[in-house]
PDB file of N, CA and C in Angstrom:
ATOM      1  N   UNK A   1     -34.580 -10.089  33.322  1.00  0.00           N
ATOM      2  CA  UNK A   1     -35.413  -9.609  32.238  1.00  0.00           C
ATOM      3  C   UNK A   1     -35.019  -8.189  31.829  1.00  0.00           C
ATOM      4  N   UNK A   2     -34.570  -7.043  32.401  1.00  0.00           N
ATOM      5  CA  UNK A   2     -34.411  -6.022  32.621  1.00  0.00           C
ATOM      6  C   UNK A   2     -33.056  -5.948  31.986  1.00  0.00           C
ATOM      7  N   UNK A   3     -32.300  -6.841  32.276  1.00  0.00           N
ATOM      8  CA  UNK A   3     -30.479  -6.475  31.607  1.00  0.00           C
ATOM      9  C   UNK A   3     -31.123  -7.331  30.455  1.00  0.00           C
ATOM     10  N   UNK A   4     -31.803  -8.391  29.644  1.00  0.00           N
ATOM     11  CA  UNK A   4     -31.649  -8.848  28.309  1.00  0.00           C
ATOM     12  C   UNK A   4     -32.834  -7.579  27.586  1.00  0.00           C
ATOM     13  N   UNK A   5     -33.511  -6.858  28.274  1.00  0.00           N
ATOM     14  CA  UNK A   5     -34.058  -5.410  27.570  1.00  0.00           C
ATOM     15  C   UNK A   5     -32.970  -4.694  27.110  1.00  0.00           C
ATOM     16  N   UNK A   6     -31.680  -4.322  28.084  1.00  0.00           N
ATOM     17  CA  UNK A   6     -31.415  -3.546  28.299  1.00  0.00           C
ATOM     18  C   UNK A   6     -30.160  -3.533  26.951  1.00  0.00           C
ATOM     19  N   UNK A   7     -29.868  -5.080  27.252  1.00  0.00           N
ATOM     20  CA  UNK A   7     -28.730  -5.474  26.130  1.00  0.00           C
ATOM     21  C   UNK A   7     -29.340  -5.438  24.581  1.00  0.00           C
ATOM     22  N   UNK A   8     -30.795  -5.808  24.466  1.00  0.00           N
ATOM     23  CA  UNK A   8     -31.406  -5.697  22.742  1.00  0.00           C
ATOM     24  C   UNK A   8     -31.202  -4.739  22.382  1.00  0.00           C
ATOM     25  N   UNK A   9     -31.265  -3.459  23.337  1.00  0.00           N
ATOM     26  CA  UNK A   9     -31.666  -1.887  23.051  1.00  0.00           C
ATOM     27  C   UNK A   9     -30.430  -1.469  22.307  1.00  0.00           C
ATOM     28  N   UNK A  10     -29.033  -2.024  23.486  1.00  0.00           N
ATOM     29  CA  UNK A  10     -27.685  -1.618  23.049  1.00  0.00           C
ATOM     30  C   UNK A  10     -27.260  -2.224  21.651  1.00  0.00           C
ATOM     31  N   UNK A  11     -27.583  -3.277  20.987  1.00  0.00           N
ATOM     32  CA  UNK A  11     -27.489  -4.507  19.717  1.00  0.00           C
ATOM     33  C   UNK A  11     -28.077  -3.508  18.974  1.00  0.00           C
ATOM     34  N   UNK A  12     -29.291  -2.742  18.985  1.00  0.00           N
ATOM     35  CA  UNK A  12     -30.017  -2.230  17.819  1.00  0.00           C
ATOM     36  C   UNK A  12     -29.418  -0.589  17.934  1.00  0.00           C
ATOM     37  N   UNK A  13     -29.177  -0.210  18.625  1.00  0.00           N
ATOM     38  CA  UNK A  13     -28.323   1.497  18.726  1.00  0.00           C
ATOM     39  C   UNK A  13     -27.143   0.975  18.186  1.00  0.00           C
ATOM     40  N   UNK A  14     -26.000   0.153  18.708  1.00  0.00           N
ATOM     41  CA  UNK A  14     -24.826  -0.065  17.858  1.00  0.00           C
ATOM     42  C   UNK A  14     -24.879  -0.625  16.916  1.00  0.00           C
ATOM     43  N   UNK A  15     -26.086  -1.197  16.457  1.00  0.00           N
ATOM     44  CA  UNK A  15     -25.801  -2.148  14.982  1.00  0.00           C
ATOM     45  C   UNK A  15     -25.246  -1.011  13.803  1.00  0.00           C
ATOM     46  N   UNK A  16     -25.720   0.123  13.868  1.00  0.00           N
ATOM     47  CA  UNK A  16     -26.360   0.670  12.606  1.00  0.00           C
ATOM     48  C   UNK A  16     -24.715   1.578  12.976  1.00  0.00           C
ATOM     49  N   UNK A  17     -23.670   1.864  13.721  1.00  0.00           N
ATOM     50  CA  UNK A  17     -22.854   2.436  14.120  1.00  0.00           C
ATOM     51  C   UNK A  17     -21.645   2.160  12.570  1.00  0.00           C
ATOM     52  N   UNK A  18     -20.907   3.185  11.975  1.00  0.00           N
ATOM     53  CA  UNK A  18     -19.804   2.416  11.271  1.00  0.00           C
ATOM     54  C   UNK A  18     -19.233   1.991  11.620  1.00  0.00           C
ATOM     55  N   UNK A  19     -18.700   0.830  10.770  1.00  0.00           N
ATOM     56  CA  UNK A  19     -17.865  -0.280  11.305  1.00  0.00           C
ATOM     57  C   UNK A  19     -16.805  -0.303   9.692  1.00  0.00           C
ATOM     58  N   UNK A  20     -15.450  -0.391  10.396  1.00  0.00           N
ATOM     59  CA  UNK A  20     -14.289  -0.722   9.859  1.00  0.00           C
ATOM     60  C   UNK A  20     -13.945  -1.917   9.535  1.00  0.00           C
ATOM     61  N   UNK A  21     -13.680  -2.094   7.802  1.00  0.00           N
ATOM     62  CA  UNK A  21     -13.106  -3.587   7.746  1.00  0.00           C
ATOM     63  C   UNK A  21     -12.000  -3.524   6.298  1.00  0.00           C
ATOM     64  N   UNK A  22     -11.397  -4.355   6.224  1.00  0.00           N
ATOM     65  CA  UNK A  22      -9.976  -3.911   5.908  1.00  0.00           C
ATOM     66  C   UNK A  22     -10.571  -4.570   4.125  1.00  0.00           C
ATOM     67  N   UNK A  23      -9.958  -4.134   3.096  1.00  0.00           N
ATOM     68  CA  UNK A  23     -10.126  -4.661   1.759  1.00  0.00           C
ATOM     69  C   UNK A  23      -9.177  -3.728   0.741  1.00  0.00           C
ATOM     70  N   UNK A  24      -8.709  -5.417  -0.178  1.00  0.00           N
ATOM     71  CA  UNK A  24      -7.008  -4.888  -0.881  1.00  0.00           C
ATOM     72  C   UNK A  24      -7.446  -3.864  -1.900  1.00  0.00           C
ATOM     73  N   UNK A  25      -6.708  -3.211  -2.464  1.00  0.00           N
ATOM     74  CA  UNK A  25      -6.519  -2.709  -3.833  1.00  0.00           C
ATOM     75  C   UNK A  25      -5.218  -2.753  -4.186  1.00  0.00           C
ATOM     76  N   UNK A  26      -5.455  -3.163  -5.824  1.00  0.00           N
ATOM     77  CA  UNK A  26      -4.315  -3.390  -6.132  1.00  0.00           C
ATOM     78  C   UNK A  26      -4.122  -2.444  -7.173  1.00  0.00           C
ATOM     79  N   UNK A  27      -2.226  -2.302  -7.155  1.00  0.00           N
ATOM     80  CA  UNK A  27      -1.930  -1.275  -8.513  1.00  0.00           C
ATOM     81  C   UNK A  27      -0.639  -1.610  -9.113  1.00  0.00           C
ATOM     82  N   UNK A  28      -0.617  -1.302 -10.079  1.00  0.00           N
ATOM     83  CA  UNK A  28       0.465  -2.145 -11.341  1.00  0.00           C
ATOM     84  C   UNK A  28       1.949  -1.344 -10.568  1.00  0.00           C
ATOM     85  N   UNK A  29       3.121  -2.429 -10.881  1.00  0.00           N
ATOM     86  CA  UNK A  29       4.484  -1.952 -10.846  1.00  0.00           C
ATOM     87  C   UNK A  29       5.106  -1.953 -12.217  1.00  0.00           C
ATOM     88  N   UNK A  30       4.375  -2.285 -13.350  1.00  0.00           N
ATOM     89  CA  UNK A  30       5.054  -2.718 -14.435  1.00  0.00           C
ATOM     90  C   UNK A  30       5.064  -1.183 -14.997  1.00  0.00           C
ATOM     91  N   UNK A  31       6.370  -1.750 -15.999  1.00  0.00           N
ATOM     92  CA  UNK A  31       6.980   0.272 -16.334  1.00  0.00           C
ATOM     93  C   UNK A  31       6.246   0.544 -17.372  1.00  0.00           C
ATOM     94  N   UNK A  32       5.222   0.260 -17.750  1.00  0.00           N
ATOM     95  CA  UNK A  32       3.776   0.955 -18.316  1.00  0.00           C
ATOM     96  C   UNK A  32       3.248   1.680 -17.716  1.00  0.00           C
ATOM     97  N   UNK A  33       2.817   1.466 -16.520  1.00  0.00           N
ATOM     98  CA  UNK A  33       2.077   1.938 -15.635  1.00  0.00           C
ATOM     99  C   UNK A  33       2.793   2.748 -14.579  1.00  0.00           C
ATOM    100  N   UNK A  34       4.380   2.891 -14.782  1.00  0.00           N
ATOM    101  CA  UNK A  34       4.724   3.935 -13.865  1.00  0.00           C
ATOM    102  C   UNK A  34       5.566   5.070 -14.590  1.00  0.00           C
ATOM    103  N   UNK A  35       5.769   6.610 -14.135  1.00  0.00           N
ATOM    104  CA  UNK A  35       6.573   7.223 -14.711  1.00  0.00           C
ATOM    105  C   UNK A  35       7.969   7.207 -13.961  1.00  0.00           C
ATOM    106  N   UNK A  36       8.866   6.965 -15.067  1.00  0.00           N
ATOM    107  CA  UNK A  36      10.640   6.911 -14.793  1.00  0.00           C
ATOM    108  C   UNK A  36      10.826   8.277 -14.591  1.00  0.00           C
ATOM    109  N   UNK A  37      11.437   8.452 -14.241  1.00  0.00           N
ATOM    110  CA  UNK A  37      11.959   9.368 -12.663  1.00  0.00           C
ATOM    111  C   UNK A  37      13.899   9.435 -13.185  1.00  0.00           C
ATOM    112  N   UNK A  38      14.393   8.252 -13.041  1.00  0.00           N
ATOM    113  CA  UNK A  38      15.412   7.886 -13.097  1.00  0.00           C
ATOM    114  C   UNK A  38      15.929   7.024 -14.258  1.00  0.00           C
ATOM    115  N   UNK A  39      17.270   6.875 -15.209  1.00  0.00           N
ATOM    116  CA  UNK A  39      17.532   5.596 -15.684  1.00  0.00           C
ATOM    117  C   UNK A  39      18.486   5.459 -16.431  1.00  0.00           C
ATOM    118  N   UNK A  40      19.605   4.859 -16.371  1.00  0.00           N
ATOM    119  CA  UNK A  40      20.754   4.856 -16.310  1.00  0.00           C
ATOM    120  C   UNK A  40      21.176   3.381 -16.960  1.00  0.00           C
ATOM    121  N   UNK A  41      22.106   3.131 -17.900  1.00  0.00           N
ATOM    122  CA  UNK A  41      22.390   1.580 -18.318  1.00  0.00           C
ATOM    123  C   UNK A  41      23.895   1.585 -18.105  1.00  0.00           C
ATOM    124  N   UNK A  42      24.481   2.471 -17.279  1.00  0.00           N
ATOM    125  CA  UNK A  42      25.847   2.539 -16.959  1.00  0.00           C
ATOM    126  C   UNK A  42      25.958   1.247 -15.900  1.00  0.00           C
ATOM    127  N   UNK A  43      27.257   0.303 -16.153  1.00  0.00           N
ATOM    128  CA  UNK A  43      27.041  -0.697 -15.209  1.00  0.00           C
ATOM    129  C   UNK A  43      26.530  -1.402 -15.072  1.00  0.00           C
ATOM    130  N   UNK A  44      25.607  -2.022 -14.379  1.00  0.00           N
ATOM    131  CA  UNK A  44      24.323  -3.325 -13.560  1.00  0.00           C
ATOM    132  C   UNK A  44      23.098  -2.125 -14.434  1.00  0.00           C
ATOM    133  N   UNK A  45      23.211  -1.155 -14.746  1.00  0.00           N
ATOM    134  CA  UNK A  45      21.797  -0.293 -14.380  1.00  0.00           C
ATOM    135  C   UNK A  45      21.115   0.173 -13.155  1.00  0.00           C
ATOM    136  N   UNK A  46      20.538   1.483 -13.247  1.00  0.00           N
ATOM    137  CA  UNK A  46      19.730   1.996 -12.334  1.00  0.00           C
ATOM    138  C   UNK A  46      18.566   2.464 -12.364  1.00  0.00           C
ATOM    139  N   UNK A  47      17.239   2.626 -11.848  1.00  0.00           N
ATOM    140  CA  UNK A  47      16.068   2.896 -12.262  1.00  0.00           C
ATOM    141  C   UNK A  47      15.233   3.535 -11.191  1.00  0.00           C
ATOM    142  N   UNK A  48      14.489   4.576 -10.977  1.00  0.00           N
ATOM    143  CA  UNK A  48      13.924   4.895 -10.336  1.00  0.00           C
ATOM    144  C   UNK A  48      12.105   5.584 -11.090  1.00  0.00           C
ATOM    145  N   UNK A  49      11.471   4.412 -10.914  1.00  0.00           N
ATOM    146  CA  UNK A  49      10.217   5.200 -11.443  1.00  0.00           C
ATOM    147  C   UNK A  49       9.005   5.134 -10.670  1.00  0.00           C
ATOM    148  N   UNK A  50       7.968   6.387 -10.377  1.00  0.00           N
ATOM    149  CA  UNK A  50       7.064   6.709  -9.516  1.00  0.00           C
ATOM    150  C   UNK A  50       5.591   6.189 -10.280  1.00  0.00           C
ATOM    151  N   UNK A  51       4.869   4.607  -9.289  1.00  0.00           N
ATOM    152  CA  UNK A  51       4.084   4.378  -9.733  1.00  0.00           C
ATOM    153  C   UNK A  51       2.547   4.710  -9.095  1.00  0.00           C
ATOM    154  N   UNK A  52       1.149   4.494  -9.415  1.00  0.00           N
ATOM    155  CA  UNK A  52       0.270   5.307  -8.817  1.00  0.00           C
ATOM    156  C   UNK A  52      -0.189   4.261  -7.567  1.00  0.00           C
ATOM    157  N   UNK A  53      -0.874   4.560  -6.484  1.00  0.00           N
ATOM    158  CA  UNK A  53      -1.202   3.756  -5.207  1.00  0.00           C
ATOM    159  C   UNK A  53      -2.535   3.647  -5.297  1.00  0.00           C
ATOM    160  N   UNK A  54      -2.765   4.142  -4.206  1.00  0.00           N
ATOM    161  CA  UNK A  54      -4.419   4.418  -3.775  1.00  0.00           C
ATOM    162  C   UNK A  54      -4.589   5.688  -3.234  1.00  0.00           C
ATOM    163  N   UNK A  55      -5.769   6.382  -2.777  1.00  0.00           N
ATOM    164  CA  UNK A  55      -5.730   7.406  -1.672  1.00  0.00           C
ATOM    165  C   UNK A  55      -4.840   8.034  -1.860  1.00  0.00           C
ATOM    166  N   UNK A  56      -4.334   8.716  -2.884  1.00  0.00           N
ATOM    167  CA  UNK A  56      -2.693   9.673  -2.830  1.00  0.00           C
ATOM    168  C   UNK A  56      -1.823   9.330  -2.946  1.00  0.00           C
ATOM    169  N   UNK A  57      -1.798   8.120  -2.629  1.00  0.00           N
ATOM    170  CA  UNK A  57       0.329   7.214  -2.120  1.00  0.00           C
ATOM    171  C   UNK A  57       0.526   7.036  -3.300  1.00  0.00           C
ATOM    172  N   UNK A  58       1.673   7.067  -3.516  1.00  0.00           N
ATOM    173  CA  UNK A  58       2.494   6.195  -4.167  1.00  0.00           C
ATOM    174  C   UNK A  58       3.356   5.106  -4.114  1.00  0.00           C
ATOM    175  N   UNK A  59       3.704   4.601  -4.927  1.00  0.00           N
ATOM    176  CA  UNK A  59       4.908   3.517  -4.950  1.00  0.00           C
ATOM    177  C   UNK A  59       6.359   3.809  -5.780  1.00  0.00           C
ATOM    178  N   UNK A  60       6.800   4.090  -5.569  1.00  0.00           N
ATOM    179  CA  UNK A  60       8.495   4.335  -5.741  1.00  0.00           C
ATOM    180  C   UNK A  60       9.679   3.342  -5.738  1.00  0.00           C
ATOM    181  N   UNK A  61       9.227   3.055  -7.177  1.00  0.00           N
ATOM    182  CA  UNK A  61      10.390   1.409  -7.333  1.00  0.00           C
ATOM    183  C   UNK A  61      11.549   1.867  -7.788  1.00  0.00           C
ATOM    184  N   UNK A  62      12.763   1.218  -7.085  1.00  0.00           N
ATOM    185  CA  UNK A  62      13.759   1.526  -7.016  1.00  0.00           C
ATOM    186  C   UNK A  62      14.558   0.131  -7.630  1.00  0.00           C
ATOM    187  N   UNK A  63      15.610   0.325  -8.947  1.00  0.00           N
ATOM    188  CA  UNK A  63      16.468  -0.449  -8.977  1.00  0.00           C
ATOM    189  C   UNK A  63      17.898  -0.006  -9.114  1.00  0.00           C
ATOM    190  N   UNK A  64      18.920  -0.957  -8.676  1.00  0.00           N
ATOM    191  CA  UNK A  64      20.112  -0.735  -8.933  1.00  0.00           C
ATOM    192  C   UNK A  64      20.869  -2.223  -8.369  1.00  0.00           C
ATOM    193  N   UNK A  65      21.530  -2.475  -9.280  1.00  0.00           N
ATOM    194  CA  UNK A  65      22.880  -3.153  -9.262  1.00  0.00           C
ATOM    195  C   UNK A  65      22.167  -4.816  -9.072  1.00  0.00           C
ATOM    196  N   UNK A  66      21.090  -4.698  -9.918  1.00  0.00           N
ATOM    197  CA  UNK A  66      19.821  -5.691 -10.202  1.00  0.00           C
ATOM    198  C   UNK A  66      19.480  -6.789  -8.706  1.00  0.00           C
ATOM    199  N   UNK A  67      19.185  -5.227  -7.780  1.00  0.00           N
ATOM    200  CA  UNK A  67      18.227  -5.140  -6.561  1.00  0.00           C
ATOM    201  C   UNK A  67      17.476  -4.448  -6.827  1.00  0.00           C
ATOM    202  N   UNK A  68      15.930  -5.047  -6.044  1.00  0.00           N
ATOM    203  CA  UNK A  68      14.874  -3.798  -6.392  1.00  0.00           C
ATOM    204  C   UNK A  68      14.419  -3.554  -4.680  1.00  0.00           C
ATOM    205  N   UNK A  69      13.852  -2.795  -4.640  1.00  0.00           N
ATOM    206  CA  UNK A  69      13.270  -2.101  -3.523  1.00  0.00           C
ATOM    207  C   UNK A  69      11.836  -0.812  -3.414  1.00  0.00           C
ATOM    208  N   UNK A  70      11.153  -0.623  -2.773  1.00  0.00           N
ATOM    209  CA  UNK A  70      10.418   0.013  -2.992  1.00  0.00           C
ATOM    210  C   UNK A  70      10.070   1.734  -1.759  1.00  0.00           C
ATOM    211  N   UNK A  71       9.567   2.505  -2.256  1.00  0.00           N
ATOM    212  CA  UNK A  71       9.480   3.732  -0.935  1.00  0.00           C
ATOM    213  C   UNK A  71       8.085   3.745  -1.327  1.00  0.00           C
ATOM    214  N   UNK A  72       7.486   3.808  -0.280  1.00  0.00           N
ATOM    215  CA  UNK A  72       6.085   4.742  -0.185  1.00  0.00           C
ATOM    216  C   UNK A  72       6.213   5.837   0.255  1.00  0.00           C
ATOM    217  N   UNK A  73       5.070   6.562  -0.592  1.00  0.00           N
ATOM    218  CA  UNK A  73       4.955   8.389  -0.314  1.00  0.00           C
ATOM    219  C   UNK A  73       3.925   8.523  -0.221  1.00  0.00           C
ATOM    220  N   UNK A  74       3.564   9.430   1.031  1.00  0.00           N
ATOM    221  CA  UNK A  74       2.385   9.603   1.095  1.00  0.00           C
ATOM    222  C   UNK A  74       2.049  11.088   0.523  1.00  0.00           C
ATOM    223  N   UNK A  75       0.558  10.950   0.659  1.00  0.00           N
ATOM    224  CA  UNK A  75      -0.224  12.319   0.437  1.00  0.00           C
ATOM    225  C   UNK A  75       0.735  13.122   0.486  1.00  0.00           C
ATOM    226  N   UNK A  76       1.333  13.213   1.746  1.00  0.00           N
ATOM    227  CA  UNK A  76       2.091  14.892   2.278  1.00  0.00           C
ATOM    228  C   UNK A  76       3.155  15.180   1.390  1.00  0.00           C
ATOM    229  N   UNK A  77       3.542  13.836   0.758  1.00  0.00           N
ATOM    230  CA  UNK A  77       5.287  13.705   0.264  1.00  0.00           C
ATOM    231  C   UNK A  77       6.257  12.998   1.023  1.00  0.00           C
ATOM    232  N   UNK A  78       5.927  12.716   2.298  1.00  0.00           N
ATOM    233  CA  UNK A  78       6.536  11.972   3.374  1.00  0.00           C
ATOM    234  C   UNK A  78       6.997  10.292   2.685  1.00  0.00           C
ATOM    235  N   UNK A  79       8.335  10.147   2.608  1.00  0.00           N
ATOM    236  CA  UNK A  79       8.955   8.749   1.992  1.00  0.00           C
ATOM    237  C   UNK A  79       8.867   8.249   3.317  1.00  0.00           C
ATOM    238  N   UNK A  80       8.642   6.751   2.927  1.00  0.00           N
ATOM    239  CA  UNK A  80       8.592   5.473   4.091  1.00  0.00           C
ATOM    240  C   UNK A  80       9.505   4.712   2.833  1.00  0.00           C
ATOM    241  N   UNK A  81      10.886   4.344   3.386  1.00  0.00           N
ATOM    242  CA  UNK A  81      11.515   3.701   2.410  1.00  0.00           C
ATOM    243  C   UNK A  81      11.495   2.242   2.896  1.00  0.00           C
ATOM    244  N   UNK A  82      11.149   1.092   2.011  1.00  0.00           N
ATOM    245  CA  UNK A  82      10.855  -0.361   2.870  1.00  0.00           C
ATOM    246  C   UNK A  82      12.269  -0.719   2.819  1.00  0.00           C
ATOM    247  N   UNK A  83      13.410  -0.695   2.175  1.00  0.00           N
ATOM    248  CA  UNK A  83      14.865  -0.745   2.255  1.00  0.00           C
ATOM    249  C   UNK A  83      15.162  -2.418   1.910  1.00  0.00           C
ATOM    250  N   UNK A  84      14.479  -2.859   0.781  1.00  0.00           N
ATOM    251  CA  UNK A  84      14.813  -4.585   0.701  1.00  0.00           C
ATOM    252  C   UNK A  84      16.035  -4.728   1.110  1.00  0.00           C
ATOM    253  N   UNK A  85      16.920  -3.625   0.293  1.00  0.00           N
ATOM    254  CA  UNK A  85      18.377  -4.166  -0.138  1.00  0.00           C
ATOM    255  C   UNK A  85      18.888  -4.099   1.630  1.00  0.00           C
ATOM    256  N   UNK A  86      18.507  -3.499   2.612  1.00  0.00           N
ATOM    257  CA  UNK A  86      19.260  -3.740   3.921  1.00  0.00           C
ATOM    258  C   UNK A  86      18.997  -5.171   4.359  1.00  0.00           C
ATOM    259  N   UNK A  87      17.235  -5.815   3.982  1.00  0.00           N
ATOM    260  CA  UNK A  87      17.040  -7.420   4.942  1.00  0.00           C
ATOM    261  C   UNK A  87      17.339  -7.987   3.756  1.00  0.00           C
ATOM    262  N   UNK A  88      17.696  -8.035   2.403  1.00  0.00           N
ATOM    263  CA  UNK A  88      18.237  -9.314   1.728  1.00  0.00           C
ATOM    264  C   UNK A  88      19.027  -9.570   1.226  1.00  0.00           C
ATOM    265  N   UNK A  89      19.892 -10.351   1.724  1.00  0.00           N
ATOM    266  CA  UNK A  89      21.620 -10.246   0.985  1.00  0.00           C
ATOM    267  C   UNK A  89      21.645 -10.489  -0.291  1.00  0.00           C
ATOM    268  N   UNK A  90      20.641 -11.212  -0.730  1.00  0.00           N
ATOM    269  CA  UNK A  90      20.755 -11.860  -1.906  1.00  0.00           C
ATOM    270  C   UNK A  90      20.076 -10.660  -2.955  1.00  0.00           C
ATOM    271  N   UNK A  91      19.605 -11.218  -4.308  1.00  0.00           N
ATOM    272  CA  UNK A  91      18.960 -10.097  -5.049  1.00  0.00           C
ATOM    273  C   UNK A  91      17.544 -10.452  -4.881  1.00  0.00           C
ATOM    274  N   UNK A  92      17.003  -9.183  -4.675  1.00  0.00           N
ATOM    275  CA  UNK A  92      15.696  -8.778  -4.140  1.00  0.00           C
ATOM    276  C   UNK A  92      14.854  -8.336  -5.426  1.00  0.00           C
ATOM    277  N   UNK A  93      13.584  -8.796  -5.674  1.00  0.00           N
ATOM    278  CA  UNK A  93      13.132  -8.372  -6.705  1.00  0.00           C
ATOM    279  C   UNK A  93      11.662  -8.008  -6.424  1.00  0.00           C
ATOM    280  N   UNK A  94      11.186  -6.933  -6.972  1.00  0.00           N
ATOM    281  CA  UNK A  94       9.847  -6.405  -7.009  1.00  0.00           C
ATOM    282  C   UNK A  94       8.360  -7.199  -8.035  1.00  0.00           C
ATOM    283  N   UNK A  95       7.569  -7.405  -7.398  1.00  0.00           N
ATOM    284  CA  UNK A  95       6.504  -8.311  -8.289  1.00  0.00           C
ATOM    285  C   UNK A  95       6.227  -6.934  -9.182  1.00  0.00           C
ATOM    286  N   UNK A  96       4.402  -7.621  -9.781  1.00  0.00           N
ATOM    287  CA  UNK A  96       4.276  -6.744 -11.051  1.00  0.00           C
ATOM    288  C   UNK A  96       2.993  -6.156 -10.231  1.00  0.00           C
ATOM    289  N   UNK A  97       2.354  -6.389  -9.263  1.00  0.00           N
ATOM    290  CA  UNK A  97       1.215  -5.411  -8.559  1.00  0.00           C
ATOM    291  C   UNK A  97       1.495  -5.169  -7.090  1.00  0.00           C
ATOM    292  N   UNK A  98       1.135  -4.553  -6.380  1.00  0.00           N
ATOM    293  CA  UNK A  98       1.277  -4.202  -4.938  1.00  0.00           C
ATOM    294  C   UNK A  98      -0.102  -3.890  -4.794  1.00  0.00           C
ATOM    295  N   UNK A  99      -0.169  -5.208  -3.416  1.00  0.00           N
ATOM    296  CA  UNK A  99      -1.152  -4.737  -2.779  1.00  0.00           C
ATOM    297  C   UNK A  99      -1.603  -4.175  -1.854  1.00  0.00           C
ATOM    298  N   UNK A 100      -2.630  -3.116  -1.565  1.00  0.00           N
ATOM    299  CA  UNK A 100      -2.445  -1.556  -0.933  1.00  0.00           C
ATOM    300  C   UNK A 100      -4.018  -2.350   0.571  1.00  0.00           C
ATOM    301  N   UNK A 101      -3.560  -2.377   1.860  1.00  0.00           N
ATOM    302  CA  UNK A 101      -4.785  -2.915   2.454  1.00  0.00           C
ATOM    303  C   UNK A 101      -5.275  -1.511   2.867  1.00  0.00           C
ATOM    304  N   UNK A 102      -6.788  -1.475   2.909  1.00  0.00           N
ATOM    305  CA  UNK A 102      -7.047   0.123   2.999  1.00  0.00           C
ATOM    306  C   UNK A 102      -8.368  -0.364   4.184  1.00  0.00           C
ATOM    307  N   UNK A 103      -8.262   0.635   5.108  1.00  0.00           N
ATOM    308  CA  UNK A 103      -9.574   0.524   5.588  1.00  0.00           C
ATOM    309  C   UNK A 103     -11.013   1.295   5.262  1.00  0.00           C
ATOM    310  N   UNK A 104     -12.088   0.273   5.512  1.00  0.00           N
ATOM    311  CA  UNK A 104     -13.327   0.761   4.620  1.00  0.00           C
ATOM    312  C   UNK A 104     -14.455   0.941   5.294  1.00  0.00           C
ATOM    313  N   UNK A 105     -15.242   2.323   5.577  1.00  0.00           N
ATOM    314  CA  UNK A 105     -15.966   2.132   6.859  1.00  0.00           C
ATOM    315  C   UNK A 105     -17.399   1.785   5.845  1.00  0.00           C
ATOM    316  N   UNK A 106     -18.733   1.411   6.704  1.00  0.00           N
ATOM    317  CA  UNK A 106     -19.405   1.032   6.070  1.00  0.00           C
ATOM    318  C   UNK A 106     -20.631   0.957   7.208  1.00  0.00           C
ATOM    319  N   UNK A 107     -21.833   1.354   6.584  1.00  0.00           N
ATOM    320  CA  UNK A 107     -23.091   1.386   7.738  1.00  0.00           C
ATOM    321  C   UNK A 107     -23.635   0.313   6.761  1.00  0.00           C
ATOM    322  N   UNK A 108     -23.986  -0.296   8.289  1.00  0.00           N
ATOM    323  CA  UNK A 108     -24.966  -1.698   8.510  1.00  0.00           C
ATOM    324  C   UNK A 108     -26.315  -1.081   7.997  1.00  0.00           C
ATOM    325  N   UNK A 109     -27.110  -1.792   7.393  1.00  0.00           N
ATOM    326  CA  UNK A 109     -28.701  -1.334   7.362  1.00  0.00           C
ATOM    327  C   UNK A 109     -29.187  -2.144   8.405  1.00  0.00           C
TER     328      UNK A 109
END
């Protein structure tokens, strides 16, 4: 009787605790929605234009030699380059939204 007291008490102190749960946002890659940076029609073409994220980041679509690829930047300026063109031999192409998973804290009532 004493530990199922003891356990309700702990259920109603942690209920109300934030809790983390993950939900997308999405943001355009299409070259409306991003500023060119780069762009070149010498050759295959080259393109480099900085589009907007979430939370600060960006997205940094990269084309050349009609491969695409993408870098994320964060807040700081720090590039995370995802490097398609190293895992796909073939031609690699970028969709028209990216989706950003963000975590979302949130109190229980």
């Amino acid at each position: 009787m004493k530990l199922s007291i003891i356990t309700a008490i702990c259920v109603f102190v942690f209920s109300g605790l934030a809790v983390g749960q993950n939900r997308s946002v999405y943001t355009s890659t299409k070259t409306g929605s991003c500023r060119t940076i780069k762009q070149s029609s010498e050759g295959a073409g080259h393109y480099v234009g900085e589009c907007p994220g979430t939370a600060g980041y960006k997205a940094q679509v990269l084309e050349d030699d009609l491969r695409q690829s993408i870098n994320i930047i964060t807040p700081a300026k720090k590039k995370f380059e995802l490097d398609f063109w190293g895992f796909y031999s073939g031609f690699s192409t970028v969709g028209e939204k990216i989706e950003w998973r963000v975590k979302v804290a949130y109190r229980s009532h």
